[in-house]
C-alpha atoms as a PDB file:
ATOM      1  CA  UNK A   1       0.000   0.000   0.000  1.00  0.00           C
ATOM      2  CA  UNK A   2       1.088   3.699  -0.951  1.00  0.00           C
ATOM      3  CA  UNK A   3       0.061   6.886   0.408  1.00  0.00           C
ATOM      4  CA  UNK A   4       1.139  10.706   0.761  1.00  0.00           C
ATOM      5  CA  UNK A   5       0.853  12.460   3.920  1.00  0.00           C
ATOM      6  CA  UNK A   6      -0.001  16.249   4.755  1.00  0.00           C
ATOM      7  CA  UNK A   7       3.479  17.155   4.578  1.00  0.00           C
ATOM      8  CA  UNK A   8       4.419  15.958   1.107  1.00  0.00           C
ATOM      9  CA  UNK A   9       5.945  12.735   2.181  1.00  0.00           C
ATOM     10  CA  UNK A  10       4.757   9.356   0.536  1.00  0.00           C
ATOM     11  CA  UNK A  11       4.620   6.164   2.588  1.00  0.00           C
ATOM     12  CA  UNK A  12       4.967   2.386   1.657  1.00  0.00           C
ATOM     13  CA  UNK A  13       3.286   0.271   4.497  1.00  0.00           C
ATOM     14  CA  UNK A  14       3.565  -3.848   4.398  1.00  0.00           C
ATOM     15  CA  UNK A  15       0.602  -5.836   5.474  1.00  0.00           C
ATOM     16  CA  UNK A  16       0.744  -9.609   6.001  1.00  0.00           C
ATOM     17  CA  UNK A  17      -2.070 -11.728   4.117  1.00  0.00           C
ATOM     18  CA  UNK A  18      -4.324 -11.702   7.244  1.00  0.00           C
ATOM     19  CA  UNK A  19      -4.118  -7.173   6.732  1.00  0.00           C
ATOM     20  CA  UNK A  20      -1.393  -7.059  10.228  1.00  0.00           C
ATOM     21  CA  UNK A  21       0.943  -4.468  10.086  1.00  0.00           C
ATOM     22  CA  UNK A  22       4.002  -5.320   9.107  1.00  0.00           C
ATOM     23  CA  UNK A  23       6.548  -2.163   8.596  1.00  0.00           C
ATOM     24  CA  UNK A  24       6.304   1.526   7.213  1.00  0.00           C
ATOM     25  CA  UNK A  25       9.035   3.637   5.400  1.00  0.00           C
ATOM     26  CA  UNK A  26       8.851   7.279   4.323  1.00  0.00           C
ATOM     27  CA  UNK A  27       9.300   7.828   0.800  1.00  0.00           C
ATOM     28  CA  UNK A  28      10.442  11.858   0.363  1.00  0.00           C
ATOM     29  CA  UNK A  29      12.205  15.068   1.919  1.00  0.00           C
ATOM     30  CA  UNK A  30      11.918  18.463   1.178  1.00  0.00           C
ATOM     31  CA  UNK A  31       9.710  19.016  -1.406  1.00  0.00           C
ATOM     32  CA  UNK A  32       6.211  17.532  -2.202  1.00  0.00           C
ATOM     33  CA  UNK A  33       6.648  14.183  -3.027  1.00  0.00           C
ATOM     34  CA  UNK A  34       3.646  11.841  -4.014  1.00  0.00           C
ATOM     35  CA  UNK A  35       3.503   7.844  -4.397  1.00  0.00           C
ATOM     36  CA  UNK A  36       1.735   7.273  -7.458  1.00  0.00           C
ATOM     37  CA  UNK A  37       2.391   3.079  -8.395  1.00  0.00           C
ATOM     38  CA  UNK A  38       3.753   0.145  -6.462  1.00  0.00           C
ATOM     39  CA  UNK A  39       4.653  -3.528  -7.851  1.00  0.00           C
ATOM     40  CA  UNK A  40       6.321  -6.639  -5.789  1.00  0.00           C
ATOM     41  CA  UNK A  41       8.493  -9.045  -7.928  1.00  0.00           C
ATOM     42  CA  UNK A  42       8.998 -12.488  -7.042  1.00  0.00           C
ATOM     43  CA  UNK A  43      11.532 -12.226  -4.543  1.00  0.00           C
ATOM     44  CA  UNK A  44       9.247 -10.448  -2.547  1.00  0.00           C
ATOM     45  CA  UNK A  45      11.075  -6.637  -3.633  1.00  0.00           C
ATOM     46  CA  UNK A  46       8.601  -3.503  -3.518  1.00  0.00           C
ATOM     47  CA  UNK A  47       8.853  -1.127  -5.833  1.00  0.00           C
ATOM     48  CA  UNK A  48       7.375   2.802  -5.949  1.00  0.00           C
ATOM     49  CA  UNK A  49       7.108   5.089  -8.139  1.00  0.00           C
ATOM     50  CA  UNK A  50       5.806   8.618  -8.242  1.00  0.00           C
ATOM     51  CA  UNK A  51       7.282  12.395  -8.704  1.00  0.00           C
ATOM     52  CA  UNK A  52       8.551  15.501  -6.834  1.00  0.00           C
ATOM     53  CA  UNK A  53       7.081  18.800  -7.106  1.00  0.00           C
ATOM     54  CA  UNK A  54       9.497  21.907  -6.792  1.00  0.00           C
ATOM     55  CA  UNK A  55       7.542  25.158  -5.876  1.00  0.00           C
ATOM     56  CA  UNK A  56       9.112  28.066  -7.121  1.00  0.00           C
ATOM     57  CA  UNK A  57      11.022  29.242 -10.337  1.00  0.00           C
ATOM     58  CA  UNK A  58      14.054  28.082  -9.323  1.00  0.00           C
ATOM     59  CA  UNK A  59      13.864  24.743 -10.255  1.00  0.00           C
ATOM     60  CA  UNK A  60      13.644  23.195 -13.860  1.00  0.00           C
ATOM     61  CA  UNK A  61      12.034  20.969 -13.994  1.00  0.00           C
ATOM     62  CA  UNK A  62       9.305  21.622 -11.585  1.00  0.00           C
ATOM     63  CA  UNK A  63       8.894  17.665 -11.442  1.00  0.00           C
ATOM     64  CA  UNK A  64      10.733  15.248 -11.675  1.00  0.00           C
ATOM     65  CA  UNK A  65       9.912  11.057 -11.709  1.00  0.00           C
ATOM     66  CA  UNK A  66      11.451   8.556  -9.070  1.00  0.00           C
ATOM     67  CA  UNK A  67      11.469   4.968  -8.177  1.00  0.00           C
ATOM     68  CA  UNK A  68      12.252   2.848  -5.041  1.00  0.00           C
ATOM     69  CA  UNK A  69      13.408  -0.298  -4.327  1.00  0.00           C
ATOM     70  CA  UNK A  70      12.562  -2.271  -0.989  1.00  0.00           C
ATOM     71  CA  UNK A  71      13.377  -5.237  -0.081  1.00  0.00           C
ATOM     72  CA  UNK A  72      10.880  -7.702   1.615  1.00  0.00           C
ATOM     73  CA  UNK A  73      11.978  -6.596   4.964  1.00  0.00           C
ATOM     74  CA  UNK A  74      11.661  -2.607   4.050  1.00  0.00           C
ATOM     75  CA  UNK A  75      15.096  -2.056   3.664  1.00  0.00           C
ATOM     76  CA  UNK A  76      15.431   0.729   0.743  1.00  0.00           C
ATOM     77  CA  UNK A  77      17.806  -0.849  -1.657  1.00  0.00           C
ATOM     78  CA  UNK A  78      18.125   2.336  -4.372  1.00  0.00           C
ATOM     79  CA  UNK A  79      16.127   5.598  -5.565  1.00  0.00           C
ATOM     80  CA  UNK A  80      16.725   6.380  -8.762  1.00  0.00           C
ATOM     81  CA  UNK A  81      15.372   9.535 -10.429  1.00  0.00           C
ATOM     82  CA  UNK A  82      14.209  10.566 -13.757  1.00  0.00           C
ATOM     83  CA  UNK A  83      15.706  14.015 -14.649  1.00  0.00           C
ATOM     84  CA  UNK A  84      15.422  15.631 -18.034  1.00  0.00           C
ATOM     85  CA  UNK A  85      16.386  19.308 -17.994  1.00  0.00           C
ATOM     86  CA  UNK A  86      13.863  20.409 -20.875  1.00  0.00           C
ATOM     87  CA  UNK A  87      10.958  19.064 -19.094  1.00  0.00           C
ATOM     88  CA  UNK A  88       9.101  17.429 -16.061  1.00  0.00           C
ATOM     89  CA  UNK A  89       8.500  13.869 -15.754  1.00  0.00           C
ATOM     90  CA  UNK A  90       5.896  12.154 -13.592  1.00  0.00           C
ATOM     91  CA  UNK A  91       5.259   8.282 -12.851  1.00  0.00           C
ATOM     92  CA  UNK A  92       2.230   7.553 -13.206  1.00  0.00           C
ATOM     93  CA  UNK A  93       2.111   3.142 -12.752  1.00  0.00           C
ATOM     94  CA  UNK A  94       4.792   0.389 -12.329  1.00  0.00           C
ATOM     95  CA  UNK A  95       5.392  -3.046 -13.103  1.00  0.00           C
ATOM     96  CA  UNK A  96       7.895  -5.814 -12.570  1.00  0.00           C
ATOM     97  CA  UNK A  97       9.144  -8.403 -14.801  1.00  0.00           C
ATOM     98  CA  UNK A  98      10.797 -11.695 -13.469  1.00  0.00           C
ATOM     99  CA  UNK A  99      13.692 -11.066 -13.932  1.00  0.00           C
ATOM    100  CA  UNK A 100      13.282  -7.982 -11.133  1.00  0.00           C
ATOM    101  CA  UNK A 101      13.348  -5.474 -13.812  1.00  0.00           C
ATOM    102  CA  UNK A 102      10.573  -2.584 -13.676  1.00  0.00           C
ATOM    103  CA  UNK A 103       8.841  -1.106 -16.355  1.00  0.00           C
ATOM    104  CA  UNK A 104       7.182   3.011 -15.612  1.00  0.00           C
ATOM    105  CA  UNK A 105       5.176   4.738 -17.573  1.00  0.00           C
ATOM    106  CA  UNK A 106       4.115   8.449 -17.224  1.00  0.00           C
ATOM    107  CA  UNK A 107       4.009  11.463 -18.675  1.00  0.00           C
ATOM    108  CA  UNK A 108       6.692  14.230 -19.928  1.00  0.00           C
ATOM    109  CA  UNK A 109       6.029  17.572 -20.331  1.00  0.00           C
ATOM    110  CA  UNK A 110       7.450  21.091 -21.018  1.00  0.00           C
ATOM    111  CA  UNK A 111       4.127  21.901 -20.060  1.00  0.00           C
ATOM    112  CA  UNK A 112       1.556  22.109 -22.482  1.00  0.00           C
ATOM    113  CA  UNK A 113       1.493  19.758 -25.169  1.00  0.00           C
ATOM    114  CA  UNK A 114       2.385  16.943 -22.981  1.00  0.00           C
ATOM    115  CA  UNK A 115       3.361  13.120 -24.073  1.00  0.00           C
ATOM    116  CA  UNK A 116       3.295   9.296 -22.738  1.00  0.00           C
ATOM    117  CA  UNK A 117       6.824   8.454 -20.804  1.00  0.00           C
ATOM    118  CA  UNK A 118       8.217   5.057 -20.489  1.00  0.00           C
ATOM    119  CA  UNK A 119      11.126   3.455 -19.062  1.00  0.00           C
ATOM    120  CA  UNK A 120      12.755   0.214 -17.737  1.00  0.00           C
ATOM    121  CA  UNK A 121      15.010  -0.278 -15.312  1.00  0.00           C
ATOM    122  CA  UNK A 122      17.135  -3.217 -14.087  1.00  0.00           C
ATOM    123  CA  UNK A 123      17.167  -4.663 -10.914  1.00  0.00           C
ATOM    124  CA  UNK A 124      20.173  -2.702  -9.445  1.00  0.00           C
ATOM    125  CA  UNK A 125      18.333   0.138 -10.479  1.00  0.00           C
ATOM    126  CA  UNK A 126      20.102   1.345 -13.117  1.00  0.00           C
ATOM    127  CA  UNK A 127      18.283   2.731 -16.131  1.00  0.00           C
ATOM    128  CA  UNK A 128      18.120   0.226 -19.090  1.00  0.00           C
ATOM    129  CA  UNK A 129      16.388   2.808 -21.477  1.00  0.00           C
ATOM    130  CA  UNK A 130      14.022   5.509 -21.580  1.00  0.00           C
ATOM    131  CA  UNK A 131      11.619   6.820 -24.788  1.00  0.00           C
ATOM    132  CA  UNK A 132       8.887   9.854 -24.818  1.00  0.00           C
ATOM    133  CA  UNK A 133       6.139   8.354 -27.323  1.00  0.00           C
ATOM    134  CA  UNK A 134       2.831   9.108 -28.467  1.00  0.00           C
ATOM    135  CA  UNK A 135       1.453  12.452 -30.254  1.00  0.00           C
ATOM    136  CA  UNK A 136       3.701  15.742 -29.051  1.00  0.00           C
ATOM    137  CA  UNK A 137       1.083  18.213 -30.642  1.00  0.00           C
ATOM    138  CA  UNK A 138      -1.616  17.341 -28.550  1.00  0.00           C
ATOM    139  CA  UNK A 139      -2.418  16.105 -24.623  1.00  0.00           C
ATOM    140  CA  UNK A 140      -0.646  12.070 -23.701  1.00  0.00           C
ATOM    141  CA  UNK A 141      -0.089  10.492 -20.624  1.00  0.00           C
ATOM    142  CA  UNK A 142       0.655   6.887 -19.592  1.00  0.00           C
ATOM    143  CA  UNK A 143      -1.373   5.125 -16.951  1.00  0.00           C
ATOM    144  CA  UNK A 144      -1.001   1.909 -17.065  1.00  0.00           C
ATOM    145  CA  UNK A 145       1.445  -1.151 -17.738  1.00  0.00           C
ATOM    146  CA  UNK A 146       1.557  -4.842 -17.715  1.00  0.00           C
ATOM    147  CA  UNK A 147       4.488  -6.887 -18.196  1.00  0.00           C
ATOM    148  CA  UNK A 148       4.112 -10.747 -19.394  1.00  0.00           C
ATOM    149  CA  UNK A 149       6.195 -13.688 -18.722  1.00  0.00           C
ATOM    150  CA  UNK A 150       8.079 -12.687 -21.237  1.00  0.00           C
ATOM    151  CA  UNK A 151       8.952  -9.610 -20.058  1.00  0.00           C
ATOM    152  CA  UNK A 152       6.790  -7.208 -22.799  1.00  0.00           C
ATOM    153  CA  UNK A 153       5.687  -4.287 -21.543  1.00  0.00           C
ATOM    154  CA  UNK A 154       1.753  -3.257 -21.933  1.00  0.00           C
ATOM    155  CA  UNK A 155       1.280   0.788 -22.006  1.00  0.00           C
ATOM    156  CA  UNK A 156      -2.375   2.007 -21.697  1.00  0.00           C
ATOM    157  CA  UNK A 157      -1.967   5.371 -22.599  1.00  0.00           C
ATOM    158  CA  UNK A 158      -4.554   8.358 -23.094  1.00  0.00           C
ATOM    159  CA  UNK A 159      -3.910  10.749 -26.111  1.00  0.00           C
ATOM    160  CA  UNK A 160      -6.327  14.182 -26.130  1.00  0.00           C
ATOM    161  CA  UNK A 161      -6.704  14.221 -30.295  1.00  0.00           C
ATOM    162  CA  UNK A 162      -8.577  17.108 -32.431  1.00  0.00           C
ATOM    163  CA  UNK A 163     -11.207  15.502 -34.445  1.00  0.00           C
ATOM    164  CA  UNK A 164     -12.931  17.866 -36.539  1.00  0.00           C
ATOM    165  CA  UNK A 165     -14.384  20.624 -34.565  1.00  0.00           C
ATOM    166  CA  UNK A 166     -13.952  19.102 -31.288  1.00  0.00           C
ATOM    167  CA  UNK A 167     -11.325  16.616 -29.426  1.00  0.00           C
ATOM    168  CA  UNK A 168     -11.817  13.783 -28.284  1.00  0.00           C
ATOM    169  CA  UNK A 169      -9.648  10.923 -26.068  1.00  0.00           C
ATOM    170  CA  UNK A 170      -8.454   8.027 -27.118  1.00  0.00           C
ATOM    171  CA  UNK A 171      -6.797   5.110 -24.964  1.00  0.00           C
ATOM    172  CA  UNK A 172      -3.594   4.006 -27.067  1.00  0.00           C
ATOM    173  CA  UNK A 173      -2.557   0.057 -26.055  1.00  0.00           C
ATOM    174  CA  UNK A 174       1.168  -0.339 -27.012  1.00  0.00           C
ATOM    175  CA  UNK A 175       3.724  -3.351 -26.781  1.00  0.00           C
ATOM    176  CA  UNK A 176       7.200  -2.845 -26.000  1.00  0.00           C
ATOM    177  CA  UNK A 177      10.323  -5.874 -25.948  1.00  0.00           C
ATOM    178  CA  UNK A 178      12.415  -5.861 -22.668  1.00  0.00           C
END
């Protein structure tokens, strides 16, 4: 289970099958940050994802996309952030292949248009690759992903498109290999 507190902390809190507590670890520091995904693999690893709000003008990007790694115990293993100096990232979802890799999907933005974000990382947490897909000239976002035993990646994404006189918003399935 994931939260975010008042203060702009997120949480991860471990429940055993019968819903007992079993540990809590903040997720966050100084600025807002918000818990948006978690997956387990099948060594028992959590991870979260989510992003960190800046307030101000003094930071660029004003958000930037991170990811966690606990072990079963709640030890934090890595954080690794998402940083792209030309625009904000967020993490919207999360999933974990079995192998231990993890697969995010978001969005990226230099505000308005936005697109769909996606990226996988290994199980040290190293980044294995990163892409910004869908249409730039309009509104995308990523919301969702799957990963099969195979270790493809599933992206539901939402794309804002003009039809005619009007727009209207489409949910984009797309398959990426590990």
């Amino acid at each position: 289970m994931v939260g975010v507190s008042g203060g702009g902390l997120s949480f991860i809190i471990k429940l055993d099958a019968d819903g007992h507590f079993l540990w809590k670890r903040s997720i966050g520091g100084a600025s807002s940050d918000q818990a948006s995904g978690v997956a387990c693999d099948e060594a028992g690893n959590a991870y979260v994802v989510g992003d960190t709000w800046f307030s101000g003008r003094r930071h660029t990007p004003y958000e930037t996309a991170w990811a966690v790694k606990f072990d079963g115990d709640g030890h934090r293993l890595w954080k690794q952030t998402f940083v792209d100096p030309d625009a904000d990232r967020d993490a919207a979802a999360v999933a974990a292949d079995a192998e231990g890799n993890i697969v995010i999907v978001g969005r990226a933005s230099t505000h308005y248009p936005y697109a769909s974000w996606i990226a996988r990382v290994n199980t040290d947490g190293q980044i294995l690759w990163q892409n910004v897909f869908g249409i730039r000239t309009t509104v995308g976002d990523g919301y969702g992903v799957a990963v099969d035993t195979a270790g493809n990646a599933y992206v539901a994404s939402r794309q804002l498109l003009n039809v005619g006189s009007h727009q209207d918003d489409f949910v984009v399935l797309d398959k990426y290999a590990p």
